[in-house]
C-alpha atoms as a PDB file:
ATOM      1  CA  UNK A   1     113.622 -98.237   8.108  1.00  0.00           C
ATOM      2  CA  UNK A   2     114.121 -97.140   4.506  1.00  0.00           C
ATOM      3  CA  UNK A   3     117.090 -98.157   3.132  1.00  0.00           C
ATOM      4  CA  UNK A   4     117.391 -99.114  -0.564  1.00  0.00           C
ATOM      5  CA  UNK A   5     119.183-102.215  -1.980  1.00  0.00           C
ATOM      6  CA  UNK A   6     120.114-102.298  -6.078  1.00  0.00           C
ATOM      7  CA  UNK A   7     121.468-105.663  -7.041  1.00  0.00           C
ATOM      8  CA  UNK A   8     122.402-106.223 -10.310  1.00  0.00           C
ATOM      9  CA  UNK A   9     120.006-103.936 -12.192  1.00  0.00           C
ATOM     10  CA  UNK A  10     120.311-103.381 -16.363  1.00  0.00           C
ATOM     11  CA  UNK A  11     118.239-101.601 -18.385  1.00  0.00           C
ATOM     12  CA  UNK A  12     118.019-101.888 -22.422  1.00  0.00           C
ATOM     13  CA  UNK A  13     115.428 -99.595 -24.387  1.00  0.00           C
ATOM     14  CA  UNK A  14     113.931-101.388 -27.493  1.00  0.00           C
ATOM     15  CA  UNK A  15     114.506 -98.842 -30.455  1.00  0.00           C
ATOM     16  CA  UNK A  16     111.711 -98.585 -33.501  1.00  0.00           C
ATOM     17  CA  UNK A  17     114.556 -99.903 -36.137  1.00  0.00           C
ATOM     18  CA  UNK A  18     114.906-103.519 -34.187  1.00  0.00           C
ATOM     19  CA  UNK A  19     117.928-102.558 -32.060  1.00  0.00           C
ATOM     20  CA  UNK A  20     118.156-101.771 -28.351  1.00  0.00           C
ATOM     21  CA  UNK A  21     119.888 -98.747 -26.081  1.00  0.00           C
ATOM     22  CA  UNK A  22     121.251-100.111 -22.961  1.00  0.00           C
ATOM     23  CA  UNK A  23     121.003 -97.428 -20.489  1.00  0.00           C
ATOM     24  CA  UNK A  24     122.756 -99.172 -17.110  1.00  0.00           C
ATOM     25  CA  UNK A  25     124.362-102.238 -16.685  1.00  0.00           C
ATOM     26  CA  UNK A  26     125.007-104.357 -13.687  1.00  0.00           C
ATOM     27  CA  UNK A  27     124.377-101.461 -11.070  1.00  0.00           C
ATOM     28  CA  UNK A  28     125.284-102.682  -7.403  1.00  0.00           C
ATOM     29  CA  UNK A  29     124.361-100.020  -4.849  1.00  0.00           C
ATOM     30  CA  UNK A  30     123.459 -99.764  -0.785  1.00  0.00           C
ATOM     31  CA  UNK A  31     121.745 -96.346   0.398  1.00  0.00           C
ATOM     32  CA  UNK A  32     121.200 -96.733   4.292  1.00  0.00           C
ATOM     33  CA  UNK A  33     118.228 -95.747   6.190  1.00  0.00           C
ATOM     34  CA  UNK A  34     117.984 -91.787   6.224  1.00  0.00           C
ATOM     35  CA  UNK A  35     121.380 -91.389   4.248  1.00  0.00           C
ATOM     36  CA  UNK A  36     121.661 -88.195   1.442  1.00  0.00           C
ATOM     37  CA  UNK A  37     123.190 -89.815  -1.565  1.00  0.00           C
ATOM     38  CA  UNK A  38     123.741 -88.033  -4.662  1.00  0.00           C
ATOM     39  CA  UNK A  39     124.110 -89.518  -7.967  1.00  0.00           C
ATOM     40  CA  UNK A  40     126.349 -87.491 -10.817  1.00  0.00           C
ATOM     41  CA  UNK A  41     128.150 -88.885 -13.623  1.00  0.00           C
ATOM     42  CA  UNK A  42     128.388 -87.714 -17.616  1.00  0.00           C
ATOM     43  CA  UNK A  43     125.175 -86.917 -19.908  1.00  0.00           C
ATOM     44  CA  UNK A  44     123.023 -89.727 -20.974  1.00  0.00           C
ATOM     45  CA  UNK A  45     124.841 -91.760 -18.220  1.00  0.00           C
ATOM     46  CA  UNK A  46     121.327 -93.528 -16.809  1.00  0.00           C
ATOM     47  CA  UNK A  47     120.928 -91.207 -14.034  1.00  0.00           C
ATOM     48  CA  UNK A  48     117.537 -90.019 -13.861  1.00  0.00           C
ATOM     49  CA  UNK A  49     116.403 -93.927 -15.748  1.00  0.00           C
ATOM     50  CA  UNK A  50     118.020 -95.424 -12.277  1.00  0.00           C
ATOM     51  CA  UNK A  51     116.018 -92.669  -9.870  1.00  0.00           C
ATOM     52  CA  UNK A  52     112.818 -93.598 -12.153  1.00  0.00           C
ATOM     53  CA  UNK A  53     112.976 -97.508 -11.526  1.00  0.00           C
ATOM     54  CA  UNK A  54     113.468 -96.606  -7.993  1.00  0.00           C
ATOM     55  CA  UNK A  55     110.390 -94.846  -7.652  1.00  0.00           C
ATOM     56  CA  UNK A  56     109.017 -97.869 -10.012  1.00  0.00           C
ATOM     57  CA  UNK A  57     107.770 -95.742 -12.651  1.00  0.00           C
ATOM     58  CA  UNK A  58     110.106 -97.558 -15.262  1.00  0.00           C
ATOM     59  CA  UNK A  59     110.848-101.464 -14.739  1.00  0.00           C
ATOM     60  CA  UNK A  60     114.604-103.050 -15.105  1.00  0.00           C
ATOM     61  CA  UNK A  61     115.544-105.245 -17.596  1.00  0.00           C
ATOM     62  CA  UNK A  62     117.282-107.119 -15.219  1.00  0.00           C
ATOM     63  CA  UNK A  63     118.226-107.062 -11.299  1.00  0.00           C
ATOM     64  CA  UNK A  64     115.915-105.818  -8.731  1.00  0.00           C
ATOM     65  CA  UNK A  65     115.265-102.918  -6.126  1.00  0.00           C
ATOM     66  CA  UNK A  66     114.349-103.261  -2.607  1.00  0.00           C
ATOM     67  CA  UNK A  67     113.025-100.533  -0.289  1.00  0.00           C
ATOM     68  CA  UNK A  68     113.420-102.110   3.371  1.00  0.00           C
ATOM     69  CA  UNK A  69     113.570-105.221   2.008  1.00  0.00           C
ATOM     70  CA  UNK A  70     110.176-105.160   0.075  1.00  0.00           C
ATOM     71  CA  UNK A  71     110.673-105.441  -4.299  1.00  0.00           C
ATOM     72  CA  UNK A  72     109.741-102.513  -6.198  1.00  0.00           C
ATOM     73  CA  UNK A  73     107.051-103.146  -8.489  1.00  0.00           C
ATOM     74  CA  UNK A  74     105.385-100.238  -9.194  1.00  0.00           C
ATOM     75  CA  UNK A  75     104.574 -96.401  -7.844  1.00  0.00           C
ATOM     76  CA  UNK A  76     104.227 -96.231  -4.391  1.00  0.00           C
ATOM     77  CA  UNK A  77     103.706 -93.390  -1.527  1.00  0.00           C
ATOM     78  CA  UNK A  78     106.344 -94.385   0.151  1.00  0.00           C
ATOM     79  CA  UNK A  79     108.771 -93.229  -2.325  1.00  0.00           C
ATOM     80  CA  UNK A  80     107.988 -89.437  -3.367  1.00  0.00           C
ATOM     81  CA  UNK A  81     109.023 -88.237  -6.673  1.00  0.00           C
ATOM     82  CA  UNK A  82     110.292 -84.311  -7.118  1.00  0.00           C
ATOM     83  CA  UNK A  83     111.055 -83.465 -10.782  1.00  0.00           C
ATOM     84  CA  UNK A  84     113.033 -80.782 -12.358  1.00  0.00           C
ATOM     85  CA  UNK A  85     109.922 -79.124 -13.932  1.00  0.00           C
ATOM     86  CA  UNK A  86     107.655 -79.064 -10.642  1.00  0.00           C
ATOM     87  CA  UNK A  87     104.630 -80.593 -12.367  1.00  0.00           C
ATOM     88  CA  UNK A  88     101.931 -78.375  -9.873  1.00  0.00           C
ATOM     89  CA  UNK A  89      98.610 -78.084 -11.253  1.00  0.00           C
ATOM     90  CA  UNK A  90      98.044 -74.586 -12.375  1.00  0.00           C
ATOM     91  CA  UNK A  91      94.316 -74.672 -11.752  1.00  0.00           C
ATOM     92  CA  UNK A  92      95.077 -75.800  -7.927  1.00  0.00           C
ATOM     93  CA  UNK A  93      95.952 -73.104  -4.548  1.00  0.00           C
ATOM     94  CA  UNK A  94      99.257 -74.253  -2.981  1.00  0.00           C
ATOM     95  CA  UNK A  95      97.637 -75.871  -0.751  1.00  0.00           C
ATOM     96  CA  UNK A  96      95.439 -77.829  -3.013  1.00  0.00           C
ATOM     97  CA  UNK A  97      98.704 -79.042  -4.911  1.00  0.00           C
ATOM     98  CA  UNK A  98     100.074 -79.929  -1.930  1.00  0.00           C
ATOM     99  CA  UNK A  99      97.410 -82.053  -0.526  1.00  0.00           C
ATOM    100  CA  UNK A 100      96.289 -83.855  -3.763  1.00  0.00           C
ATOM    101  CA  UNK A 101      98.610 -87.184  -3.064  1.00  0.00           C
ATOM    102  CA  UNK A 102      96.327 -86.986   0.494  1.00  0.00           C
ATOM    103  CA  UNK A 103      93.132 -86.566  -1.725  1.00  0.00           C
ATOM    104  CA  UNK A 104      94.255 -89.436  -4.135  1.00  0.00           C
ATOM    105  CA  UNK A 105      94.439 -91.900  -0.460  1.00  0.00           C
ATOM    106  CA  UNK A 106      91.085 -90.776   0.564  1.00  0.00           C
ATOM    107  CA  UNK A 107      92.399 -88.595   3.581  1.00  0.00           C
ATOM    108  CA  UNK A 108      89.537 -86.331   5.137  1.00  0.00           C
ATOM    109  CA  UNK A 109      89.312 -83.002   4.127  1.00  0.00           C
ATOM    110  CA  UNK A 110      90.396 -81.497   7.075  1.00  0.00           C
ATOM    111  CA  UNK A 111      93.216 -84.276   7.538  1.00  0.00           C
ATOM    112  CA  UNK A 112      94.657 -83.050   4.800  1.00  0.00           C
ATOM    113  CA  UNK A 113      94.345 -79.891   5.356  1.00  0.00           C
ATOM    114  CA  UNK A 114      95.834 -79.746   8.097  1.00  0.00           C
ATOM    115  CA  UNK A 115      98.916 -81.959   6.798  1.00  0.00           C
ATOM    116  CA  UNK A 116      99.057 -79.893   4.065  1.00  0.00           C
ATOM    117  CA  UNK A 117      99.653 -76.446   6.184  1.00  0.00           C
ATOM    118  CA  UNK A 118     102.272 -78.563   8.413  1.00  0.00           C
ATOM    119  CA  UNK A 119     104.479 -79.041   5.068  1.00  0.00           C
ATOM    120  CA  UNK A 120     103.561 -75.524   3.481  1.00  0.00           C
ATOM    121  CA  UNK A 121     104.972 -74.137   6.769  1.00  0.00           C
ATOM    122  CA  UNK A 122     107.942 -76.360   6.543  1.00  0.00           C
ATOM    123  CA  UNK A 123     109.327 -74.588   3.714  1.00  0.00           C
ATOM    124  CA  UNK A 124     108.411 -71.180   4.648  1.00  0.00           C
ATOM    125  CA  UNK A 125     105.248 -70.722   2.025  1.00  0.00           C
ATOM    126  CA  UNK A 126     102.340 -70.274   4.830  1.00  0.00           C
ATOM    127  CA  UNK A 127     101.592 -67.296   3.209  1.00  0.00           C
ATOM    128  CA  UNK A 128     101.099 -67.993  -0.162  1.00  0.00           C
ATOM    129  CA  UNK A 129      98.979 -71.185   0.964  1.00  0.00           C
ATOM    130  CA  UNK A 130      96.187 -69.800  -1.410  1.00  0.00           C
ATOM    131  CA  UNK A 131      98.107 -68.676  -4.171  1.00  0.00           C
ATOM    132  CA  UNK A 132      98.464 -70.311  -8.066  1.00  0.00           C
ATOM    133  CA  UNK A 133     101.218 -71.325  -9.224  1.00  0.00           C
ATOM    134  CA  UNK A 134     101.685 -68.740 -11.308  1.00  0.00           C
ATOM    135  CA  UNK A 135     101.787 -65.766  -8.588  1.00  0.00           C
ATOM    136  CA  UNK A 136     105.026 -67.789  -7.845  1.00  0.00           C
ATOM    137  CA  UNK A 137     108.846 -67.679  -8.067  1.00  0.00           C
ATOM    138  CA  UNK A 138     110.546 -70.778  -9.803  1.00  0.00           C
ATOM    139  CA  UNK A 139     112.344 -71.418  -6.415  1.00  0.00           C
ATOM    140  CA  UNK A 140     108.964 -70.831  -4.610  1.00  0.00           C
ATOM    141  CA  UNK A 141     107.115 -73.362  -7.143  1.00  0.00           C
ATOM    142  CA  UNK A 142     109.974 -76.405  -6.173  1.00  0.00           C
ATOM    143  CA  UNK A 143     108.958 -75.663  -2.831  1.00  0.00           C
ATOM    144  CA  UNK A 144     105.243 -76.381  -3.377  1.00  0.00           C
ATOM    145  CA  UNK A 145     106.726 -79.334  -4.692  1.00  0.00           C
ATOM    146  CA  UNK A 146     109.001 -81.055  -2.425  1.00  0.00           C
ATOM    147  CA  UNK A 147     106.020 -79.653   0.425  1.00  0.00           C
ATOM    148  CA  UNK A 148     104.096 -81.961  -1.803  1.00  0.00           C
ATOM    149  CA  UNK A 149     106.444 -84.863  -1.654  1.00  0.00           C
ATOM    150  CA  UNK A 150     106.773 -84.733   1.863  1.00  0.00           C
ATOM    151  CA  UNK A 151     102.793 -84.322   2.286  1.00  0.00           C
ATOM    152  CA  UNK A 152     102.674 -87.972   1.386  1.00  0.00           C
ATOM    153  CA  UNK A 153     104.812 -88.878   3.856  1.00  0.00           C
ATOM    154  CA  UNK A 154     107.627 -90.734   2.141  1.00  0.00           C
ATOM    155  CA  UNK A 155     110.335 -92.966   3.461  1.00  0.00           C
ATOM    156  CA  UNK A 156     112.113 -92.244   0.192  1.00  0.00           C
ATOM    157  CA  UNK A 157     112.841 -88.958  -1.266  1.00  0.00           C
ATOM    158  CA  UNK A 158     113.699 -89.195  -5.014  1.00  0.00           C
ATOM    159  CA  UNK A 159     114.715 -86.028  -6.687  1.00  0.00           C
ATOM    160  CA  UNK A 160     115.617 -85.339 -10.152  1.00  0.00           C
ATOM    161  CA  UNK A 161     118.048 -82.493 -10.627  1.00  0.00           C
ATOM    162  CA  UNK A 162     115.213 -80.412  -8.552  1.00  0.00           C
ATOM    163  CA  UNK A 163     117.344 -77.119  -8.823  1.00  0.00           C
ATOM    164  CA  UNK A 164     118.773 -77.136 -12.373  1.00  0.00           C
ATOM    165  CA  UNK A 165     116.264 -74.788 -13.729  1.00  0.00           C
ATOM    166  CA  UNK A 166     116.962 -72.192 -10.561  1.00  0.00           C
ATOM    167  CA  UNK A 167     119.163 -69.011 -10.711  1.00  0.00           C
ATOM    168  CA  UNK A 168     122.994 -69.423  -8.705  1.00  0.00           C
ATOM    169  CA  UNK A 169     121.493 -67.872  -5.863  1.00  0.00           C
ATOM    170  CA  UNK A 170     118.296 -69.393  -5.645  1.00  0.00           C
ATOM    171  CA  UNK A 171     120.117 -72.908  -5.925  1.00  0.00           C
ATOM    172  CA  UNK A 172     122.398 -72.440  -3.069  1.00  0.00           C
ATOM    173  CA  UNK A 173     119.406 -71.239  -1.056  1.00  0.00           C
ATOM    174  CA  UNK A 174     117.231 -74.149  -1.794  1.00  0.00           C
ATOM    175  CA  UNK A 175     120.178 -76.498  -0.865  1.00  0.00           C
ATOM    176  CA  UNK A 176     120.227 -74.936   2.807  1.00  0.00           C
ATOM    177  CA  UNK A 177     116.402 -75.414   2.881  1.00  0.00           C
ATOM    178  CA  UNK A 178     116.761 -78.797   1.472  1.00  0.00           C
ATOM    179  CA  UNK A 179     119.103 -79.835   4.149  1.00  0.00           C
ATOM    180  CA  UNK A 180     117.132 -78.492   6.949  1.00  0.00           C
ATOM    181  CA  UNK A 181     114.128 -79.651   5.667  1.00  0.00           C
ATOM    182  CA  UNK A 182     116.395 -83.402   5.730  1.00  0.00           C
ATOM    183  CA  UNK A 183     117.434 -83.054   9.318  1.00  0.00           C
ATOM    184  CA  UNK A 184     113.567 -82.506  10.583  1.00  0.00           C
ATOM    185  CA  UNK A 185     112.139 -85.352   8.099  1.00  0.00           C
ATOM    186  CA  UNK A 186     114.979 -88.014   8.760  1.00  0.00           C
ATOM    187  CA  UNK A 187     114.247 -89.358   5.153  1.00  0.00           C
ATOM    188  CA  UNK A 188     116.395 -91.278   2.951  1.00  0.00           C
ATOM    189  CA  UNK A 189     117.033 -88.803  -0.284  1.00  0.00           C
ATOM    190  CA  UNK A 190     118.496 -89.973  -3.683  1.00  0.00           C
ATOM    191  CA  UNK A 191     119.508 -86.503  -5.518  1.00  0.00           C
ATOM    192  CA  UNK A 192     120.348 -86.526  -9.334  1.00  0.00           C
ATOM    193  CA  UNK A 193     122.467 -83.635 -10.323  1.00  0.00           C
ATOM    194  CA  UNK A 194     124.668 -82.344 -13.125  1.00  0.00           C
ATOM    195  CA  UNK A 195     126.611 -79.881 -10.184  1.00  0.00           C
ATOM    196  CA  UNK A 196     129.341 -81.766  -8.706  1.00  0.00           C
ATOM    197  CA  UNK A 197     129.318 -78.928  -6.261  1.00  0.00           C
ATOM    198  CA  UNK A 198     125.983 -79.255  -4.977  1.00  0.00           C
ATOM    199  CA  UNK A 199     126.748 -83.522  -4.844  1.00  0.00           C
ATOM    200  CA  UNK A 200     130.217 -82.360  -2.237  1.00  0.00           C
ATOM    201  CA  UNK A 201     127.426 -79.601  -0.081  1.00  0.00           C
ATOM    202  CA  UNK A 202     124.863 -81.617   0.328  1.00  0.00           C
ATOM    203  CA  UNK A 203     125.528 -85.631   0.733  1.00  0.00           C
ATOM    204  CA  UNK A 204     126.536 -87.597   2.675  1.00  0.00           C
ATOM    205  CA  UNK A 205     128.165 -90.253  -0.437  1.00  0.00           C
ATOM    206  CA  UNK A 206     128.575 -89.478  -3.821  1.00  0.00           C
ATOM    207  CA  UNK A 207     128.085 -91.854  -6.423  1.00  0.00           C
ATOM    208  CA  UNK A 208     129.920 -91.365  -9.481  1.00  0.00           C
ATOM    209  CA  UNK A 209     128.347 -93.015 -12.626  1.00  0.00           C
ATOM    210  CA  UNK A 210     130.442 -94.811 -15.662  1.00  0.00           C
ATOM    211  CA  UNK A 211     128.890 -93.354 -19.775  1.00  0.00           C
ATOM    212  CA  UNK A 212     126.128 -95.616 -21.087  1.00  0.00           C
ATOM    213  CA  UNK A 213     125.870 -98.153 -20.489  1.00  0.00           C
ATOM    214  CA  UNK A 214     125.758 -96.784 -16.852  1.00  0.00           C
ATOM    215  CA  UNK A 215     127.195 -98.620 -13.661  1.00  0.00           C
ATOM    216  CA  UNK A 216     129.156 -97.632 -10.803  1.00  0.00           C
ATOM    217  CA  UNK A 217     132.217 -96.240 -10.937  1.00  0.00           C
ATOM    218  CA  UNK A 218     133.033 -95.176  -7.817  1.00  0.00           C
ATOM    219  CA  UNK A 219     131.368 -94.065  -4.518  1.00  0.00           C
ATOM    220  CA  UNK A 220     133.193 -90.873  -2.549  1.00  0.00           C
ATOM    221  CA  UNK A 221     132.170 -90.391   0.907  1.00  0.00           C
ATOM    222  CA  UNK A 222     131.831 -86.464   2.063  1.00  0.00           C
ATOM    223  CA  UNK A 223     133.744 -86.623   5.813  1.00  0.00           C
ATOM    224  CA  UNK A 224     132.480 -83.305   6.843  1.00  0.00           C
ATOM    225  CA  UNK A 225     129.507 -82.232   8.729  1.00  0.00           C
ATOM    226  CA  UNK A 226     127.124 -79.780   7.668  1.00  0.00           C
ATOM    227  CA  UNK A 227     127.179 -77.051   7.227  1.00  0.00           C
ATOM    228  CA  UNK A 228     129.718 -77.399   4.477  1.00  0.00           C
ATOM    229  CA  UNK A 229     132.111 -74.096   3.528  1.00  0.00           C
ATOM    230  CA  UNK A 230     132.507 -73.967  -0.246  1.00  0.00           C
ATOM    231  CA  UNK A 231     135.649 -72.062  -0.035  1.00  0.00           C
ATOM    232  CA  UNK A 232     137.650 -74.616   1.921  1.00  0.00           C
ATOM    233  CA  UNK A 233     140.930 -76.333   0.493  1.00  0.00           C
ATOM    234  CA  UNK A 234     138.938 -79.967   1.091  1.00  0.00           C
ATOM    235  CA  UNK A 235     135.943 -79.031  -0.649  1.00  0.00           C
ATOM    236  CA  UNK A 236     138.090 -77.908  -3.282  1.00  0.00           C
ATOM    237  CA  UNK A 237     139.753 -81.057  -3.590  1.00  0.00           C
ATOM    238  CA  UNK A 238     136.989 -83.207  -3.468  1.00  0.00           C
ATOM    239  CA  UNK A 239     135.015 -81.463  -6.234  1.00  0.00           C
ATOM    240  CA  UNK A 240     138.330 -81.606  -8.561  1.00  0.00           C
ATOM    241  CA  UNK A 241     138.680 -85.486  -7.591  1.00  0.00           C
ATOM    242  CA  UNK A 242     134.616 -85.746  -8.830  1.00  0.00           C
ATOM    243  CA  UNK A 243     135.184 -83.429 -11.738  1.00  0.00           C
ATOM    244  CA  UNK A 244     138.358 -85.533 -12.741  1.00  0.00           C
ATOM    245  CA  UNK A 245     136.366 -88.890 -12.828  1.00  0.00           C
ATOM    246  CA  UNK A 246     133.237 -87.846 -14.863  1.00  0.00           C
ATOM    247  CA  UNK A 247     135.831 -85.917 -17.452  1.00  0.00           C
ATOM    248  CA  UNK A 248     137.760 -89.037 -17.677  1.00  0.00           C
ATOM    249  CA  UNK A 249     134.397 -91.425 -17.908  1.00  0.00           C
ATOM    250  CA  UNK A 250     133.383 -89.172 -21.073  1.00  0.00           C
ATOM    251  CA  UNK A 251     136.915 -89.006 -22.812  1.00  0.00           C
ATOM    252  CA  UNK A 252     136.558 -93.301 -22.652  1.00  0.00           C
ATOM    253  CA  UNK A 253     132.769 -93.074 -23.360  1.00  0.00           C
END
């Protein structure tokens, strides 16, 4: 079980000059156990600050987050991290990046290996297992990095706008992947994204987020299954109702 539980959670930022930033304020959420959420909402909303003290690498001011029931204090394996940027080591093979979380536990070399070529294969990189980063394509370097992720075997994925940097094309390709990749792993994933079209394709709930200070404004849920057709009148509608909100959020913020 992975679900997540947010009760109450703030966060203020202490400035230099005395006085404080609060970035969310009383934020009440429930993500079920191998559920695709997505989190959208205006600029500077507290977004990626609520994915970050869900992975615990940033602590709340107040409120608290569970993971099947157990407090987040701190980094943990069980909750794997993709960024926007990738963050691979350029001196590391693919496969090197991808096993280095196993390397970091103490896993066997040849444990990891082979977990490593299980997740390389996953997303369709088995033959650029030995390559650097740089011999890569930016859509082929997110890869490496959600193969990463996944490596560590995760019962939360957390991703940060993971396709924002990608070409159109690329994007809507790595969504597909994404949500195969989903259906074989049965994780929970928490997606941060500026695309209100990618948030209607790929979740399963959208959470719409208020201007700082940040809190929930409204949850949507997606009725569809996947795969979801872009084109269609209800998609349509959905992504103008989403659209509507965070336009409306900004004009009060």
């Amino acid at each position: 079980m992975s679900g997540v539980t947010i009760q109450n959670l703030s966060k203020i930022f202490p400035k230099e000059d005395g006085t404080v930033t609060q970035a969310l304020e009383s934020v009440d959420l429930e993500i079920q156990d191998k559920e695709f959420v997505c989190l959208v909402g205006p600029s500077g909303c507290g977004k990626t600050t609520l994915l970050r003290i869900i992975a615990g690498l940033e602590t709340a001011t107040t409120g608290s987050v569970t993971v099947d029931g157990d407090a987040v204090t701190g980094p943990d394996p069980k909750r794997g991290m993709v960024f926007q940027e990738y963050s691979l080591f350029p001196w590391r093979r693919v496969i090197d990046n991808v096993s280095f979380g196993l390397e970091m536990k103490g896993v066997g070399k040849e444990e990891r290996r082979q977990t490593a070529d299980r997740y390389i294969e996953m997303v369709g990189l088995s033959q650029f297992r030995d390559a650097y980063p740089y011999e890569l394509s930016g859509g082929m370097r997110q890869r490496v990095a959600i193969a990463r992720a996944l490596a560590n075997d995760p019962d939360v994925l957390l991703m940060d706008e993971p396709f924002g940097a990608l070409d159109a094309q690329t994007r809507n390709r790595m969504q597909k992947e994404l949500l195969c990749l989903w259906k074989k792993t049965e994780k929970t994933i928490i997606f941060v994204t500026h695309s209100v079209d990618e948030a209607v394709y790929l979740s399963d709930r959208i959470v719409v987020l208020s201007p700082r200070p940040g809190t929930v404004r409204e949850i949507i849920e997606i009725p569809w299954p996947r795969p979801r057709d872009r084109t269609s009148a209800g998609f349509a509608e959905v992504r103008r109702r989403v659209l509507r909100m965070i336009a409306e959020n900004e004009d009060a913020g």
